[in-house]
PDB file of N, CA and C in Angstrom:
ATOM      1  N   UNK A   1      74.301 -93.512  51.618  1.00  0.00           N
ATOM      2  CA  UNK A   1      74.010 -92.198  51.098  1.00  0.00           C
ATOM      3  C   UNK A   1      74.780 -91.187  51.949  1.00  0.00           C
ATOM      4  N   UNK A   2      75.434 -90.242  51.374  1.00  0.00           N
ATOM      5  CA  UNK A   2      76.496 -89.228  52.127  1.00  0.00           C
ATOM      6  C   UNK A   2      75.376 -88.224  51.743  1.00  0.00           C
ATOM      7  N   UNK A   3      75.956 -86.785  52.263  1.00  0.00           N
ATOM      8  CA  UNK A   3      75.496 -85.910  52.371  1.00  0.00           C
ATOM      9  C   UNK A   3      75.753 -85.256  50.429  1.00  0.00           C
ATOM     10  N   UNK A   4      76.745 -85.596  49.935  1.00  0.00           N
ATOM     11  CA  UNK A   4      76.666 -85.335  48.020  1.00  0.00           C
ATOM     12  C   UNK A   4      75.591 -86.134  47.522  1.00  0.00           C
ATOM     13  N   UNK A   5      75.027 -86.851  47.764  1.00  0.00           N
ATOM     14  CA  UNK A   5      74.042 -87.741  46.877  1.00  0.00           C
ATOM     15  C   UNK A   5      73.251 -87.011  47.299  1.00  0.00           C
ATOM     16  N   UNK A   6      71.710 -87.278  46.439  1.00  0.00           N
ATOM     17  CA  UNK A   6      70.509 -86.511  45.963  1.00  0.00           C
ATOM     18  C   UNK A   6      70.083 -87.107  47.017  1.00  0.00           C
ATOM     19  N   UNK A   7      68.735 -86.935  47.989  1.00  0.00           N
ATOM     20  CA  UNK A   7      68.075 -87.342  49.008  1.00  0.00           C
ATOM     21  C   UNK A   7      67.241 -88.351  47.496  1.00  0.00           C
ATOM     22  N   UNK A   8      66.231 -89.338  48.063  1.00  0.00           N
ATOM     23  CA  UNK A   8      65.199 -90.123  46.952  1.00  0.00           C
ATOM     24  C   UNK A   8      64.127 -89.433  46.663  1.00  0.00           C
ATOM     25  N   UNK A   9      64.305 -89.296  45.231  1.00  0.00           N
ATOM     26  CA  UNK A   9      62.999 -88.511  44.986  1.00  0.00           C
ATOM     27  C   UNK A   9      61.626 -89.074  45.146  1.00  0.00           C
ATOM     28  N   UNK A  10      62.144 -90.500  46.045  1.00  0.00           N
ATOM     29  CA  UNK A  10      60.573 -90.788  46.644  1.00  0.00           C
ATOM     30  C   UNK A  10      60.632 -90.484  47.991  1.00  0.00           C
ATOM     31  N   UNK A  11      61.659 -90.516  48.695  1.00  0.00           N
ATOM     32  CA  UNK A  11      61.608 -89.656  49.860  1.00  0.00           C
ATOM     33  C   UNK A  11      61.038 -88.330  50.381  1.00  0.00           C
ATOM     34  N   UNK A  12      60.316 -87.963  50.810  1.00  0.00           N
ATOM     35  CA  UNK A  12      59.381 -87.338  51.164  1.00  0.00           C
ATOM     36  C   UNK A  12      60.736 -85.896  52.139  1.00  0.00           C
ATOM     37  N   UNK A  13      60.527 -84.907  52.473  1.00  0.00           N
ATOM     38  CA  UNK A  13      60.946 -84.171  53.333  1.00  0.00           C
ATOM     39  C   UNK A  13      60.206 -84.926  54.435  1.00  0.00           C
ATOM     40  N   UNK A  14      59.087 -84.542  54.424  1.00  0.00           N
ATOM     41  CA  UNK A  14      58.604 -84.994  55.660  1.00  0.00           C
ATOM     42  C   UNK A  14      58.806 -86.132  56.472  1.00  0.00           C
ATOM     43  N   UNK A  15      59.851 -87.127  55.396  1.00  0.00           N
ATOM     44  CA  UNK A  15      59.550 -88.979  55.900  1.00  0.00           C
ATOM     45  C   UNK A  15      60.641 -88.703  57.313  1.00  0.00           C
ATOM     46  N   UNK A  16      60.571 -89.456  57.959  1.00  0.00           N
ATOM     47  CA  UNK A  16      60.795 -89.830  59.409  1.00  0.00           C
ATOM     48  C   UNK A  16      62.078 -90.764  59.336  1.00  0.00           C
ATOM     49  N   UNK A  17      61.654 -92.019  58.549  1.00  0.00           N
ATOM     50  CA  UNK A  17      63.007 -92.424  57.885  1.00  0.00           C
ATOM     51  C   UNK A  17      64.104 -92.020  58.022  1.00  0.00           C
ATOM     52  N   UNK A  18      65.226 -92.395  58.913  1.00  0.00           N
ATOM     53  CA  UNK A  18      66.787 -92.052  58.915  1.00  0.00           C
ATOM     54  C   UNK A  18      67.468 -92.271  56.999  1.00  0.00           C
ATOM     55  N   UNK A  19      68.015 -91.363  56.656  1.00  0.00           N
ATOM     56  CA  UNK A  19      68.610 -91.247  55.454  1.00  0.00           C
ATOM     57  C   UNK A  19      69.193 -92.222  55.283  1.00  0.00           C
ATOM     58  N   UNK A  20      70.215 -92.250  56.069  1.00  0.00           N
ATOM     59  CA  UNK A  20      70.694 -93.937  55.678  1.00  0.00           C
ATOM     60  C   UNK A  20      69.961 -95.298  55.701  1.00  0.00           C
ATOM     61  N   UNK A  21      68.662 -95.121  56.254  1.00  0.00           N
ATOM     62  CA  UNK A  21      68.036 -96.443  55.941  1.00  0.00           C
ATOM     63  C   UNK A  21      67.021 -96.218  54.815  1.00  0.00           C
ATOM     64  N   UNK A  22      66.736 -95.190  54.366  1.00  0.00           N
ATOM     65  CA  UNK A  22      65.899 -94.789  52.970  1.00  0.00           C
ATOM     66  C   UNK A  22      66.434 -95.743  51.749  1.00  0.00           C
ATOM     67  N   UNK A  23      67.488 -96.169  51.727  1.00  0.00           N
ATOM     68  CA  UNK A  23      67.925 -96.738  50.577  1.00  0.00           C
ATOM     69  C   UNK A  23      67.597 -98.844  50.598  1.00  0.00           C
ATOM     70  N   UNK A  24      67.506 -98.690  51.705  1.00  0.00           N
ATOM     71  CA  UNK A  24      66.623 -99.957  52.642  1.00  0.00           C
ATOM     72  C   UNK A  24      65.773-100.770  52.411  1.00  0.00           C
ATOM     73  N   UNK A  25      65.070 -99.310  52.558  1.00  0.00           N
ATOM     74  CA  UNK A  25      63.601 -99.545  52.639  1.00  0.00           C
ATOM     75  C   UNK A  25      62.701 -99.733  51.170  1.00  0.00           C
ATOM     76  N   UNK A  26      63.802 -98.998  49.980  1.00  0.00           N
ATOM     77  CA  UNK A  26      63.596 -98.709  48.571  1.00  0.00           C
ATOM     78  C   UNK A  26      64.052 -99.932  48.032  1.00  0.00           C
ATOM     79  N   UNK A  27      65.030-100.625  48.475  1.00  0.00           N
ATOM     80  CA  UNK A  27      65.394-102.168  48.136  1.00  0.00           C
ATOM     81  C   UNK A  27      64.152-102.780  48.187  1.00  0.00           C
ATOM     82  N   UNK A  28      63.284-102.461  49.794  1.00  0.00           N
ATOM     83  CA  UNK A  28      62.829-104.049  50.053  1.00  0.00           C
ATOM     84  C   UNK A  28      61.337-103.418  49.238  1.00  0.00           C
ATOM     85  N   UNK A  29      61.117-102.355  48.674  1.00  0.00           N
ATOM     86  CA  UNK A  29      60.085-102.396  47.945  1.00  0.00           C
ATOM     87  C   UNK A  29      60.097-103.172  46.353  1.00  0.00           C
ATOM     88  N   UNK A  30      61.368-102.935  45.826  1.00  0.00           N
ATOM     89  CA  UNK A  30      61.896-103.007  44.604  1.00  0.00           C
ATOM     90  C   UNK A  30      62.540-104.596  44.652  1.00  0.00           C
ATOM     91  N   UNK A  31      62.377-105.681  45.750  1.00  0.00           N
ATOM     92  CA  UNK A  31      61.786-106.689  45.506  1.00  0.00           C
ATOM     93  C   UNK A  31      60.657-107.382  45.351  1.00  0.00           C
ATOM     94  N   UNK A  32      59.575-106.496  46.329  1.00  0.00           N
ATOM     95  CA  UNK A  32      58.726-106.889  46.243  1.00  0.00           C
ATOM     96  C   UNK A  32      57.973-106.272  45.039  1.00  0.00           C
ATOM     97  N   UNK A  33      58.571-105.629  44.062  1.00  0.00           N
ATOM     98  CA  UNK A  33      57.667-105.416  42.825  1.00  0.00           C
ATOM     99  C   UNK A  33      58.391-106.284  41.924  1.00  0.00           C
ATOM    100  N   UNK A  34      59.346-106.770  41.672  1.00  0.00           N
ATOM    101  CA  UNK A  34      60.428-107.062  40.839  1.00  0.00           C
ATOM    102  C   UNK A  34      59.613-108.892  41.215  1.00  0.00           C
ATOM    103  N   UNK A  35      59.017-109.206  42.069  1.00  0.00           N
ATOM    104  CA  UNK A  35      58.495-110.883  42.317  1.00  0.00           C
ATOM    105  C   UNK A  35      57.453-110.777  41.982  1.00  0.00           C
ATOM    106  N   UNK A  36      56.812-109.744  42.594  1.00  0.00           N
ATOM    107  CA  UNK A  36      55.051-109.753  42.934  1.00  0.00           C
ATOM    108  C   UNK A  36      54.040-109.034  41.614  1.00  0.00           C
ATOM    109  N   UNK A  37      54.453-107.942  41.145  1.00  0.00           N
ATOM    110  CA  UNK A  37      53.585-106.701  40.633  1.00  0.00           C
ATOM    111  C   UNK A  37      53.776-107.480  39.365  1.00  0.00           C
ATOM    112  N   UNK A  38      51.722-107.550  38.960  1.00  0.00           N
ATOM    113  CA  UNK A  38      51.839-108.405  37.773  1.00  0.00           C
ATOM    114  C   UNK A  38      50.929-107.032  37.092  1.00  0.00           C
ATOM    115  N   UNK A  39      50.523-106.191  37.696  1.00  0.00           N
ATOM    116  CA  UNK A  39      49.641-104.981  36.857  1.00  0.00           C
ATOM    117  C   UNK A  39      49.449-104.037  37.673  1.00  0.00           C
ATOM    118  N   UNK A  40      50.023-102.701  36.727  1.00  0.00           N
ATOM    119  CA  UNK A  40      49.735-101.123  37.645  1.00  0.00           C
ATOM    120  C   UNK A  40      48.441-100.618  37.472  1.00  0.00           C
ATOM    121  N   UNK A  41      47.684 -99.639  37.928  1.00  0.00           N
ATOM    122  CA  UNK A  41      46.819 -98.400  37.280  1.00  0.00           C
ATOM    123  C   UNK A  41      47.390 -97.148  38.186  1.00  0.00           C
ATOM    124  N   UNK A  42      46.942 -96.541  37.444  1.00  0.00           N
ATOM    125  CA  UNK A  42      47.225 -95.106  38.209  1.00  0.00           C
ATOM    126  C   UNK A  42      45.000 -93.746  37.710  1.00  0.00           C
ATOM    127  N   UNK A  43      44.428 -94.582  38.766  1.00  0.00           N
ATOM    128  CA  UNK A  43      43.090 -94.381  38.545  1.00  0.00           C
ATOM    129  C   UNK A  43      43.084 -92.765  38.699  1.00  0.00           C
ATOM    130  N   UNK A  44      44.039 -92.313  39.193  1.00  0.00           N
ATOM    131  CA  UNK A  44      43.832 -90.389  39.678  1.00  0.00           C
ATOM    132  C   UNK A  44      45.288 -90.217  39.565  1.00  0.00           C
ATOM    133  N   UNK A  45      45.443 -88.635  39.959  1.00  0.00           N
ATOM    134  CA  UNK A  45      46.801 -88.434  40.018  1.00  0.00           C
ATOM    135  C   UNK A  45      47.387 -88.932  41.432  1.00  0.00           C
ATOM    136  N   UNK A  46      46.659 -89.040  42.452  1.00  0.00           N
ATOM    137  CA  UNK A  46      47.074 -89.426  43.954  1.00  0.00           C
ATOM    138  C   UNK A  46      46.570 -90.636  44.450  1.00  0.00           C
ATOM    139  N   UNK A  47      46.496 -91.699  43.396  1.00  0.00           N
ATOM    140  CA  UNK A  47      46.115 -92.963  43.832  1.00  0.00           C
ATOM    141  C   UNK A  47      46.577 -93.971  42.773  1.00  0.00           C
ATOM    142  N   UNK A  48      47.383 -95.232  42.994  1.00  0.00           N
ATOM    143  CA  UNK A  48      48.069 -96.060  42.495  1.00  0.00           C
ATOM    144  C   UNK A  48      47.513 -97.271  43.017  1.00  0.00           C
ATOM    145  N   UNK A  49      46.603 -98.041  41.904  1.00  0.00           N
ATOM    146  CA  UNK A  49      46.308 -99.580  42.399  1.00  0.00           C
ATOM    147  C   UNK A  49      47.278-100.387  41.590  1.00  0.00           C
ATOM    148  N   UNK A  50      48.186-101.379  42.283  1.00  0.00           N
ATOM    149  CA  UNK A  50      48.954-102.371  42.187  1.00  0.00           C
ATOM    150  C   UNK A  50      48.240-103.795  41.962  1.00  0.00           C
ATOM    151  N   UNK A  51      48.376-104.888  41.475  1.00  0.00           N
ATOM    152  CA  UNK A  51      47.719-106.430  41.435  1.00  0.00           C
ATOM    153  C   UNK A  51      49.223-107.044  41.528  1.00  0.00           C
ATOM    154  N   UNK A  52      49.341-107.500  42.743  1.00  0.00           N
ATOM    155  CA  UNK A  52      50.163-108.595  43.375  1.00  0.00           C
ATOM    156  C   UNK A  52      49.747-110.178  43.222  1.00  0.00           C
ATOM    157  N   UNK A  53      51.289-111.216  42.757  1.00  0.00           N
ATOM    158  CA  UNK A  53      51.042-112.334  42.698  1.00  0.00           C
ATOM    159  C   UNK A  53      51.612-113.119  43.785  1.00  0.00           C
ATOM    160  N   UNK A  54      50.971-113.704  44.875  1.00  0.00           N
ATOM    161  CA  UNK A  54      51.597-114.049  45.879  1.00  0.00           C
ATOM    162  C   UNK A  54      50.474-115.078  46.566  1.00  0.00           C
ATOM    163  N   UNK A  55      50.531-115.469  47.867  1.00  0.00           N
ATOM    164  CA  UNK A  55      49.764-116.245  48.727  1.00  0.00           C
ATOM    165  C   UNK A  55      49.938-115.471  50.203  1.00  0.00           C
ATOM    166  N   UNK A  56      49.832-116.314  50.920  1.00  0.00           N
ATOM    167  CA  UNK A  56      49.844-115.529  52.272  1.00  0.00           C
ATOM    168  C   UNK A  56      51.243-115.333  53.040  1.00  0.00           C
ATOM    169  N   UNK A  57      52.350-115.651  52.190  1.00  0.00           N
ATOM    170  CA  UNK A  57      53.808-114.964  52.293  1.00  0.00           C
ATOM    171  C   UNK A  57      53.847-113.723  52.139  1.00  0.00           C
ATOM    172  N   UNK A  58      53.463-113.520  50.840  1.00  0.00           N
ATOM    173  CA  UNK A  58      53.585-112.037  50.146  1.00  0.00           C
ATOM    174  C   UNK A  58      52.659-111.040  50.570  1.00  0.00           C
ATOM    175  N   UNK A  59      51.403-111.967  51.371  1.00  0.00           N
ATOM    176  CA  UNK A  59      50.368-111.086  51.698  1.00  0.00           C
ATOM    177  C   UNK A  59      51.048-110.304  52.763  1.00  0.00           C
ATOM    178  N   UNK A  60      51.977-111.061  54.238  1.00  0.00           N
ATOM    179  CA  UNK A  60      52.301-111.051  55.075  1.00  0.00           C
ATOM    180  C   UNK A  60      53.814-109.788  54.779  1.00  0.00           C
ATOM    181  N   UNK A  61      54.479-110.150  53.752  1.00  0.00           N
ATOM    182  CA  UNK A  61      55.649-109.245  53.703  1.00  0.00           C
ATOM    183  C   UNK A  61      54.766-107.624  53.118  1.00  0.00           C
ATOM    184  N   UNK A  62      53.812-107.850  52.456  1.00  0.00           N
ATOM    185  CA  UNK A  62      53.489-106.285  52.305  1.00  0.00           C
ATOM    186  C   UNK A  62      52.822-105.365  53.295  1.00  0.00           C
ATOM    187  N   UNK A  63      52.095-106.570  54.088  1.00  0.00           N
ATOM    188  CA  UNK A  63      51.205-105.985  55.545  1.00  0.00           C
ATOM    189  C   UNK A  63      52.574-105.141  56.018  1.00  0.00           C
ATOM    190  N   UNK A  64      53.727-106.009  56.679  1.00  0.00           N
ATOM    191  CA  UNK A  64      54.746-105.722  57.255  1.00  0.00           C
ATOM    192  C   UNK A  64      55.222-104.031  56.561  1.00  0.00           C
ATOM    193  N   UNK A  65      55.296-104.593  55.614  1.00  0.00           N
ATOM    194  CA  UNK A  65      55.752-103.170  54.486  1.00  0.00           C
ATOM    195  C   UNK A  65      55.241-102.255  54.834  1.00  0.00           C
ATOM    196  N   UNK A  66      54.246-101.944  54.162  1.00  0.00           N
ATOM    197  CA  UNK A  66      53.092-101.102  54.281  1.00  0.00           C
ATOM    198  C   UNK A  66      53.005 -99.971  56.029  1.00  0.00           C
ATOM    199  N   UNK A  67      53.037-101.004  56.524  1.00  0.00           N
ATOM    200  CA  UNK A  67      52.988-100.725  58.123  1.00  0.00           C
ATOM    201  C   UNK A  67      53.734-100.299  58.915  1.00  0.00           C
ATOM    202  N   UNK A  68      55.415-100.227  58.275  1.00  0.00           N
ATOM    203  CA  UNK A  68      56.558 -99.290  58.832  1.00  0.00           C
ATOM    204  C   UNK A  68      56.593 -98.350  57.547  1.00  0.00           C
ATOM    205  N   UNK A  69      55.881 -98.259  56.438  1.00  0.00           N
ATOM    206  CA  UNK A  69      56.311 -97.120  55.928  1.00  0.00           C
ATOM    207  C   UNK A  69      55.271 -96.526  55.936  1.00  0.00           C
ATOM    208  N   UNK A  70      54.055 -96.643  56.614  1.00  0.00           N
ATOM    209  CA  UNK A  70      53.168 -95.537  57.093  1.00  0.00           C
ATOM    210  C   UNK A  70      53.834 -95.000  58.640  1.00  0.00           C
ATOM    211  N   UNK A  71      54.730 -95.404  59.259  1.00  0.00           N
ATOM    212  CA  UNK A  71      55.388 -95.491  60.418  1.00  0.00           C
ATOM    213  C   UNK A  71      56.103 -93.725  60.334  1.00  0.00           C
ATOM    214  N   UNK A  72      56.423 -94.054  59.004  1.00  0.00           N
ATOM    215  CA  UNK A  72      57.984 -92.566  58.602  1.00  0.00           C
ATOM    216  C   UNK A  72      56.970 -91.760  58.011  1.00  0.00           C
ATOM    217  N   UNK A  73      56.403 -92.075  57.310  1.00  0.00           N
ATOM    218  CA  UNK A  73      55.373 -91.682  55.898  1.00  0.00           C
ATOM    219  C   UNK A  73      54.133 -91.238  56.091  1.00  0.00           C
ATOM    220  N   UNK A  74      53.594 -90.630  57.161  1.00  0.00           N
ATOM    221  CA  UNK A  74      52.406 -91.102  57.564  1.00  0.00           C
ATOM    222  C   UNK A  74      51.221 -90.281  56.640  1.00  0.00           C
ATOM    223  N   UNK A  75      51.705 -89.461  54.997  1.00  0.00           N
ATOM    224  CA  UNK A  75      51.079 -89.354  54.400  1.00  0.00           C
ATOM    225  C   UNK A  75      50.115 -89.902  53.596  1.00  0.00           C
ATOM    226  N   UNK A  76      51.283 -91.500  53.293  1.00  0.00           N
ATOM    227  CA  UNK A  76      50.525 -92.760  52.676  1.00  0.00           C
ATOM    228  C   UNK A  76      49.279 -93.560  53.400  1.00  0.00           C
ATOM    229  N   UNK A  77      48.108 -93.312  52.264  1.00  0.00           N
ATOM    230  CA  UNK A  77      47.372 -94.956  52.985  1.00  0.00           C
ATOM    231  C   UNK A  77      47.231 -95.683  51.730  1.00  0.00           C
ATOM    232  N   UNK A  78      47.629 -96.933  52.413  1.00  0.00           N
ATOM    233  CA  UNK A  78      47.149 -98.433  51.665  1.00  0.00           C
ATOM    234  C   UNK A  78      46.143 -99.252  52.355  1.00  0.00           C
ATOM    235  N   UNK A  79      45.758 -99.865  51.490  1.00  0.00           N
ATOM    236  CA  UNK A  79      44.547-100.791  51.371  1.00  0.00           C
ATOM    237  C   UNK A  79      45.209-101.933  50.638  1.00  0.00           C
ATOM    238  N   UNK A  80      45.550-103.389  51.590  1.00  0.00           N
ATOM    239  CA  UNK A  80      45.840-104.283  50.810  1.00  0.00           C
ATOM    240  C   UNK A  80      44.709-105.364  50.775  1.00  0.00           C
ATOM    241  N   UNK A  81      44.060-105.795  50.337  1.00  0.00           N
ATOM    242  CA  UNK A  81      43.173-106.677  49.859  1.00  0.00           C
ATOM    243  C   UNK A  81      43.387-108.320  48.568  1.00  0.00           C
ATOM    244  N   UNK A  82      43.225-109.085  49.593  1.00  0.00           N
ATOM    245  CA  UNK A  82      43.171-110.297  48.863  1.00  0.00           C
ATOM    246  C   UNK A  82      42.375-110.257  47.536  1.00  0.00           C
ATOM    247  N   UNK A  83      42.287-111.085  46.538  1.00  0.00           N
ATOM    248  CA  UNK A  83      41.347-110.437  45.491  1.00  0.00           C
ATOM    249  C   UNK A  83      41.334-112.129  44.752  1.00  0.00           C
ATOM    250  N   UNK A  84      41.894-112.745  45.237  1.00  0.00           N
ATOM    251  CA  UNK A  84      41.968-113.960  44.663  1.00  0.00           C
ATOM    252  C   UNK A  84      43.108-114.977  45.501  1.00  0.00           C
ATOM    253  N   UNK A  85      42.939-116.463  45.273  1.00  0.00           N
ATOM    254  CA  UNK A  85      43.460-117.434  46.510  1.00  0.00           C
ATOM    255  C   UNK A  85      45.995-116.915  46.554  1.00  0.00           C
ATOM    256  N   UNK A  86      45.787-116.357  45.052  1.00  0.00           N
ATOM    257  CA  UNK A  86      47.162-115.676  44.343  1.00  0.00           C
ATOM    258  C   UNK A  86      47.157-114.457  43.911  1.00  0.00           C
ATOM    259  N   UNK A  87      46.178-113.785  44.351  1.00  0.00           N
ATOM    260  CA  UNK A  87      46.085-112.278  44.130  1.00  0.00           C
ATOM    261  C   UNK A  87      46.072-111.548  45.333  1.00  0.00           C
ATOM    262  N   UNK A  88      46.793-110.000  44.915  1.00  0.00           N
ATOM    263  CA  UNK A  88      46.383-109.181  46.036  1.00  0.00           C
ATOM    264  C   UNK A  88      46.429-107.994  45.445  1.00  0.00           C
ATOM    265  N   UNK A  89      45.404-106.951  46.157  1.00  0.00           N
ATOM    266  CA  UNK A  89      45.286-105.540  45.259  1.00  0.00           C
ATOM    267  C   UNK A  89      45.598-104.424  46.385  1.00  0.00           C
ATOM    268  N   UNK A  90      47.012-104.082  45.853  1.00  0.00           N
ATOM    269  CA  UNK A  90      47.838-102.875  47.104  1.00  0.00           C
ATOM    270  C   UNK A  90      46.917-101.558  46.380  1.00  0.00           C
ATOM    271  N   UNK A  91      46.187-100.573  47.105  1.00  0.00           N
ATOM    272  CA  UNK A  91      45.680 -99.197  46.845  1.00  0.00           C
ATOM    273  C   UNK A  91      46.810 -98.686  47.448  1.00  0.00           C
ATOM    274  N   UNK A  92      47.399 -97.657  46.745  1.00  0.00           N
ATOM    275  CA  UNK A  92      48.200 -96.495  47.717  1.00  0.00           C
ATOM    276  C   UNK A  92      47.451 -94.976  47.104  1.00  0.00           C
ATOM    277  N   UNK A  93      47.226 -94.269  48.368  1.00  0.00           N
ATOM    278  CA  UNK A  93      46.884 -92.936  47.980  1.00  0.00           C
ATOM    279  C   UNK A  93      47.852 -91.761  48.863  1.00  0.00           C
ATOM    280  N   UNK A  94      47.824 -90.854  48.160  1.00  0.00           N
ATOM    281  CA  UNK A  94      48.501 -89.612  48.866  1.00  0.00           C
ATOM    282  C   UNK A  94      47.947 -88.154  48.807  1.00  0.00           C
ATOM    283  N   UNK A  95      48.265 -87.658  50.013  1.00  0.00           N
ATOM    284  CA  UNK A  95      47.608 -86.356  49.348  1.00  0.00           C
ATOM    285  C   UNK A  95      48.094 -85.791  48.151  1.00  0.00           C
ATOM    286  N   UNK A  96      47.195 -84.520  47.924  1.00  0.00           N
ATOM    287  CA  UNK A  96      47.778 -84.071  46.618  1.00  0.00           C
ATOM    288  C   UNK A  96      49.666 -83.256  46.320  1.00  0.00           C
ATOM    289  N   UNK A  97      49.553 -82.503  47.685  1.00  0.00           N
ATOM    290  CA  UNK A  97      50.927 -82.187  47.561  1.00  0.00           C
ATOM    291  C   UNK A  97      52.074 -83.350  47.620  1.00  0.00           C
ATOM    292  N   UNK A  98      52.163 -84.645  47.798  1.00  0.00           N
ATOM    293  CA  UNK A  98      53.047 -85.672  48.309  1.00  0.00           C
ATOM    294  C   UNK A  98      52.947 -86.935  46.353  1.00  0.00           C
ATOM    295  N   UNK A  99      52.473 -86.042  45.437  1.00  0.00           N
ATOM    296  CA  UNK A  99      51.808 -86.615  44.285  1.00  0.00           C
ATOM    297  C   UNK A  99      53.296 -87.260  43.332  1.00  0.00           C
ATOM    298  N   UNK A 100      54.091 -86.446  43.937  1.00  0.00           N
ATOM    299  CA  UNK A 100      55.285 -86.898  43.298  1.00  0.00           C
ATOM    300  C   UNK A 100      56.325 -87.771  43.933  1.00  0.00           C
ATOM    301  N   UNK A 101      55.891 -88.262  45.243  1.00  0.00           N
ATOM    302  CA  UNK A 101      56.361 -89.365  45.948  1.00  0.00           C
ATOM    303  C   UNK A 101      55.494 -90.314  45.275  1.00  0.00           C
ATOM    304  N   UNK A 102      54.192 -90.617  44.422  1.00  0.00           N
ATOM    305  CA  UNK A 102      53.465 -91.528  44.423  1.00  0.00           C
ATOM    306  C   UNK A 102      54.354 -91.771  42.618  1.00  0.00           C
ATOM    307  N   UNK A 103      54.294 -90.575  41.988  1.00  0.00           N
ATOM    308  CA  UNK A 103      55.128 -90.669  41.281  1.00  0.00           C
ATOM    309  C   UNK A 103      56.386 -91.135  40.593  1.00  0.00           C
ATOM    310  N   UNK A 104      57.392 -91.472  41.739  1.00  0.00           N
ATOM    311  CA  UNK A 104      58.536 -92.383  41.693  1.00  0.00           C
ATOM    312  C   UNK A 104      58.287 -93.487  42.028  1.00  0.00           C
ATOM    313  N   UNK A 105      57.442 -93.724  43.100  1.00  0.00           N
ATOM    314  CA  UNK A 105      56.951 -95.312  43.459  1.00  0.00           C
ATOM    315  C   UNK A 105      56.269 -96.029  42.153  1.00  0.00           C
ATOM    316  N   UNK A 106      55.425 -94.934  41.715  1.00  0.00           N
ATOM    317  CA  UNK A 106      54.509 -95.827  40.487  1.00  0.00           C
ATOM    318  C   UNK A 106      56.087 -96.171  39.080  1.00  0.00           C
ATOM    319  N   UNK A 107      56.856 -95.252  39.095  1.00  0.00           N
ATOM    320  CA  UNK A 107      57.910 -95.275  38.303  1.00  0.00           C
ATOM    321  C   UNK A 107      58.591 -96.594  38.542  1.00  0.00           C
ATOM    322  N   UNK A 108      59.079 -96.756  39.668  1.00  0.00           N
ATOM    323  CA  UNK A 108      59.340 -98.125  40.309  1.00  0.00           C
ATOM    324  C   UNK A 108      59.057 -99.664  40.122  1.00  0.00           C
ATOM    325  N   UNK A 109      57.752 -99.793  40.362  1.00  0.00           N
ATOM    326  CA  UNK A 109      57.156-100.521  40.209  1.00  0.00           C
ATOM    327  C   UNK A 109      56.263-101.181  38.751  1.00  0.00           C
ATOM    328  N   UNK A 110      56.808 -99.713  37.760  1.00  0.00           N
ATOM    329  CA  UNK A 110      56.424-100.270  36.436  1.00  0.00           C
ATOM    330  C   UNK A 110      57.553-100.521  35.866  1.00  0.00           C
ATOM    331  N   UNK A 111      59.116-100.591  36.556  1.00  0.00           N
ATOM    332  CA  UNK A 111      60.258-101.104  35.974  1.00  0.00           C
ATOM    333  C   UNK A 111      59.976-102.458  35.841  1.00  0.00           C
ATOM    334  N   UNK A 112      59.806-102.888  37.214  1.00  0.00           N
ATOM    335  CA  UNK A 112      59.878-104.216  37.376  1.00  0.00           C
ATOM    336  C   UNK A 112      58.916-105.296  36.368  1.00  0.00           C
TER     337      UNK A 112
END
């Protein structure tokens, strides 16, 4: 990403995240929805529950996830929860002003 490209419109002003690794970090989410994400909701405007298909690989790569991008992000909280021996249920919430970072993520993740 140079300084002509658009910053990510899931990128936050606030994120902490070096610009050049924003595009990174948006990969390694956009595998893990593109394997894992078998069902979205979007229960509020500032809260996105995910249903992940995985075991304790996938459990382990989203802990990881989750945990450096509350690192940059520290608007996001998740709640990842087992829900079955191949299930897992990612909560992400945000405040209300940060609604359109939850926005592109939920966009994201209902490509896949």
């Amino acid at each position: 990403m140079n300084e002509h490209e658009p910053k990510s419109a899931w990128a936050a002003e606030s994120c902490t995240l070096p610009t050049e690794q924003q595009p990174l970090r948006e990969a390694e989410f956009d595998a893990l929805f593109a394997t894992a994400v078998r069902a979205l909701d979007r229960p509020e405007p500032t809260r996105l529950t995910l249903t992940l298909a995985g075991g304790a690989d996938v459990e382990e790569t989203v802990r990881d996830l989750v945990r450096r991008e509350t690192e940059c992000c520290t608007f996001f909280t998740f709640d990842v929860t087992r829900t079955a021996a191949d299930r897992l249920r990612l909560d992400i919430g945000v405040p209300a002003n940060h609604r359109e970072v939850l926005d592109a993520l939920a966009e994201r993740a209902g490509r896949r």
